[in-house]
N, C-alpha and C. Protein backbone atom coordinates (compact mmCIF):
# COMPACT_ATOMS: atom_id res chain seq x y z
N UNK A 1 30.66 -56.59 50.59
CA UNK A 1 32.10 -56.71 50.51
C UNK A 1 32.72 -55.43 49.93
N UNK A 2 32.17 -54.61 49.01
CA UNK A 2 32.60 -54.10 48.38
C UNK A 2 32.63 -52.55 49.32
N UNK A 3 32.06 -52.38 50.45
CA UNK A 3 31.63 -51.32 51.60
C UNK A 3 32.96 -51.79 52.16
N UNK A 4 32.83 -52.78 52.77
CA UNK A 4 34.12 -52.88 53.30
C UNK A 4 35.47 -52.86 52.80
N UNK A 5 35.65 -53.00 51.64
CA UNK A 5 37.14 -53.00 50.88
C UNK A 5 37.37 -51.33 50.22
N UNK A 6 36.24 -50.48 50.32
CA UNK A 6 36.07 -48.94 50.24
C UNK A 6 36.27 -48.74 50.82
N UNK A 7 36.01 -48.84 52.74
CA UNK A 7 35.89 -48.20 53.49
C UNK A 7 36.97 -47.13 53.67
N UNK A 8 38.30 -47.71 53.63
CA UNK A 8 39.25 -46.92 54.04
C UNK A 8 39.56 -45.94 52.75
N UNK A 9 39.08 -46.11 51.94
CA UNK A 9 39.25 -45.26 50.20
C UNK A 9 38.28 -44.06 50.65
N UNK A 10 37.13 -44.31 51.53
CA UNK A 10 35.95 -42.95 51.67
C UNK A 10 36.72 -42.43 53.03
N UNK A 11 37.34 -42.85 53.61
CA UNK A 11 38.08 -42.08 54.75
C UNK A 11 38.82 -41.33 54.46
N UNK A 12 39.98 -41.45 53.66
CA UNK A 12 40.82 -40.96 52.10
C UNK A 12 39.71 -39.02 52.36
N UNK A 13 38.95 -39.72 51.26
CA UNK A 13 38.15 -38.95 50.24
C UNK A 13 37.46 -37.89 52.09
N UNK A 14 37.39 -38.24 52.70
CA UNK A 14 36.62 -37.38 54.04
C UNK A 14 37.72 -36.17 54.30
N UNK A 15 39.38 -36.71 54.37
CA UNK A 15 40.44 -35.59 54.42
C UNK A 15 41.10 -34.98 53.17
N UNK A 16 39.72 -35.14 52.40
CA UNK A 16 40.16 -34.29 51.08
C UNK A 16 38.85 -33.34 50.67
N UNK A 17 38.13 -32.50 51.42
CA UNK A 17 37.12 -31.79 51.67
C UNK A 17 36.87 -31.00 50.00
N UNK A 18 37.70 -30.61 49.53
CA UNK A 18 37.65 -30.16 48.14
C UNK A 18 37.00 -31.26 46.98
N UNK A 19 37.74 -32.57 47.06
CA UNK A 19 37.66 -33.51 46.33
C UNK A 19 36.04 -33.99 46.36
N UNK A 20 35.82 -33.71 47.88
CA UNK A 20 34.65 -34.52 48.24
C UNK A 20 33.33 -33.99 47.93
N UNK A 21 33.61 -32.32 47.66
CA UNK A 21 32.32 -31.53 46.77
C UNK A 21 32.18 -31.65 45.57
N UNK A 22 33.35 -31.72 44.91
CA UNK A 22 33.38 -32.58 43.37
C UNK A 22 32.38 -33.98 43.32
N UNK A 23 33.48 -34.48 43.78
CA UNK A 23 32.41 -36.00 44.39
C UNK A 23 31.11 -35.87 44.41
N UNK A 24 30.48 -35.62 45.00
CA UNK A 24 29.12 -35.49 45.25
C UNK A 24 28.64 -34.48 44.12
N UNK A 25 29.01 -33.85 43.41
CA UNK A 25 28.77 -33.37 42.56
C UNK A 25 28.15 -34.32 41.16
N UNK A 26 29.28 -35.62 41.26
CA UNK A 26 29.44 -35.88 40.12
C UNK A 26 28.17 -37.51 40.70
N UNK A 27 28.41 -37.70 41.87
CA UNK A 27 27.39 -38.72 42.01
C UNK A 27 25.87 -38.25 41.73
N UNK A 28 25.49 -36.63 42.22
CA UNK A 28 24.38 -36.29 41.70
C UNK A 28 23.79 -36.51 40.23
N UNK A 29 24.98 -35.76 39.46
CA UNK A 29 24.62 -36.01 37.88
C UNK A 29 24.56 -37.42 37.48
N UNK A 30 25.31 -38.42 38.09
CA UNK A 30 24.70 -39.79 37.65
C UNK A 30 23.39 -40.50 38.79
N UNK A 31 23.39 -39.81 39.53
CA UNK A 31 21.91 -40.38 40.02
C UNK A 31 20.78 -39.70 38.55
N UNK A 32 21.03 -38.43 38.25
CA UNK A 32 19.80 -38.01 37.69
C UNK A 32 20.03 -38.79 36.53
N UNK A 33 21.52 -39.31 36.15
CA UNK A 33 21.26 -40.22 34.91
C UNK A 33 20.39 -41.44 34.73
N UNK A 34 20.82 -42.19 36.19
CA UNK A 34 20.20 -43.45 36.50
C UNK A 34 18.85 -43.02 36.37
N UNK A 35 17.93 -42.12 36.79
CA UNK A 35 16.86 -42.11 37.40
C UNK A 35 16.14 -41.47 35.69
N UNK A 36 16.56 -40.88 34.72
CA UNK A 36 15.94 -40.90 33.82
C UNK A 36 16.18 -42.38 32.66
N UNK A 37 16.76 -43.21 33.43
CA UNK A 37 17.08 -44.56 32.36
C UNK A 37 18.06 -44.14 31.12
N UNK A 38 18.89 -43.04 31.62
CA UNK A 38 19.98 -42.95 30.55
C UNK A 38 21.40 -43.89 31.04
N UNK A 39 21.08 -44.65 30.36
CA UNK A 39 22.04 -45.96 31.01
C UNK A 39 23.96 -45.80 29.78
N UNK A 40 23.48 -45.02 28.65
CA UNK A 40 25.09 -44.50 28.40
C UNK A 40 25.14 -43.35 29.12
N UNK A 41 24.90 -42.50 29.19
CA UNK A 41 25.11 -41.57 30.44
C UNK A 41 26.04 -42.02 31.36
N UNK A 42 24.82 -42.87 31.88
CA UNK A 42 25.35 -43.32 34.03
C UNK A 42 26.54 -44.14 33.26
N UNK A 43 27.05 -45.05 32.65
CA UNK A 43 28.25 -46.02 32.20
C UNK A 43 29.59 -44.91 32.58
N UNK A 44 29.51 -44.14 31.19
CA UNK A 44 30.25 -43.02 31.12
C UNK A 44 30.70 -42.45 32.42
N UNK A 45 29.33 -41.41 33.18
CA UNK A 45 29.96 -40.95 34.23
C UNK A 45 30.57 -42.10 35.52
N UNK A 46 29.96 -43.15 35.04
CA UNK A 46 30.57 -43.94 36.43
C UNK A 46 32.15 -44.41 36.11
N UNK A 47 32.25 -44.55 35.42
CA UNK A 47 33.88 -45.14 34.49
C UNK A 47 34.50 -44.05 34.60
N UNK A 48 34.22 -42.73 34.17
CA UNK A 48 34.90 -41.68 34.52
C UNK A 48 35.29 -40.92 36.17
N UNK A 49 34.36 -41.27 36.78
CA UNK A 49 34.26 -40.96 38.45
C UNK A 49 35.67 -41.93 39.12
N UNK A 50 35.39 -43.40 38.77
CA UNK A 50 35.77 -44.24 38.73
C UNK A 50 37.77 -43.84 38.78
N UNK A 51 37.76 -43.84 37.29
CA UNK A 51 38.98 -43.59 36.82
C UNK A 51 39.72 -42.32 37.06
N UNK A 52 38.89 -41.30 37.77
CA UNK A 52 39.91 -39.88 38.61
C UNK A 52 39.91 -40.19 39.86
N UNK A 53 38.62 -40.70 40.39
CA UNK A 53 39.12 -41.67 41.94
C UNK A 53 40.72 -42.10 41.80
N UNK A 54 41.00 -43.00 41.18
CA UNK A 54 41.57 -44.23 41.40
C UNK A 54 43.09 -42.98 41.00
N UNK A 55 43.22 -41.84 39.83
CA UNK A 55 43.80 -41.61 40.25
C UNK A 55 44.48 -40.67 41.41
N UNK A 56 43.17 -39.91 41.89
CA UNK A 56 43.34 -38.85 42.84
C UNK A 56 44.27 -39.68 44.04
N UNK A 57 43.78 -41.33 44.32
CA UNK A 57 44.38 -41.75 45.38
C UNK A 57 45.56 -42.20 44.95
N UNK A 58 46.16 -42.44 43.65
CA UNK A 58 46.99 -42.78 43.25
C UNK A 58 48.36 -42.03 43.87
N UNK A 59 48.11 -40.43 43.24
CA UNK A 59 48.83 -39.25 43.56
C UNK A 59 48.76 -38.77 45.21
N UNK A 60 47.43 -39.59 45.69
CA UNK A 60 47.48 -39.34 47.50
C UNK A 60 48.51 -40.05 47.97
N UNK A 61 48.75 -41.44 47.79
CA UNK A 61 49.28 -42.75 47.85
C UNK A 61 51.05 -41.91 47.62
N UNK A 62 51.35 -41.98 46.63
CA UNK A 62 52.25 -41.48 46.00
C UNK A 62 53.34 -40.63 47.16
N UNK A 63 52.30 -39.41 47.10
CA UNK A 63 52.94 -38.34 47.91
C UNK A 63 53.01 -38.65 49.37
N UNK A 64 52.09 -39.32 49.82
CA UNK A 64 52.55 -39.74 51.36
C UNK A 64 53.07 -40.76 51.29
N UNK A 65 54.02 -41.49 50.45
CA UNK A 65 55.21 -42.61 50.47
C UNK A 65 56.49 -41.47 50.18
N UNK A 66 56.07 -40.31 49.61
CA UNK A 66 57.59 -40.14 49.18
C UNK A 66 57.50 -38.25 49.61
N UNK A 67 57.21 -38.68 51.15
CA UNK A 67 57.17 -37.04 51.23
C UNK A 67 58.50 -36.14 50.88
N UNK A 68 58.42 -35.11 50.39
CA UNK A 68 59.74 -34.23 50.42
C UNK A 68 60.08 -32.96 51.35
């Protein structure tokens, strides 16, 4: 469910080519978190990934409702 209620959020993130090397940037460093069992680590970076997502689309959202 949760693939599907993203889907259109990673389509987003596909016409934002800058955003999306960050991105993957930041999913790397929490894979290597996950994968050494640093579980405050991975929390942290995922809450933080999380919370500039939500607002990067915020300000996407934003600006294509109120183009000038």
């Amino acid at each position: 469910m949760l693939h599907v209620r993203g889907e259109r959020y990673l389509r987003l993130k596909f016409g934002l080519p800058a955003y999306k090397r960050a991105s993957n940037r930041e999913h790397a460093v929490l894979l290597k978190a996950v994968r050494q069992g640093d579980v405050d680590t991975a929390q942290s970076l995922v809450t933080q990934h999380l919370l500039d997502t939500g607002e990067l689309l915020y300000r996407f959202l934003s600006e294509s409702a109120n183009p000038d």
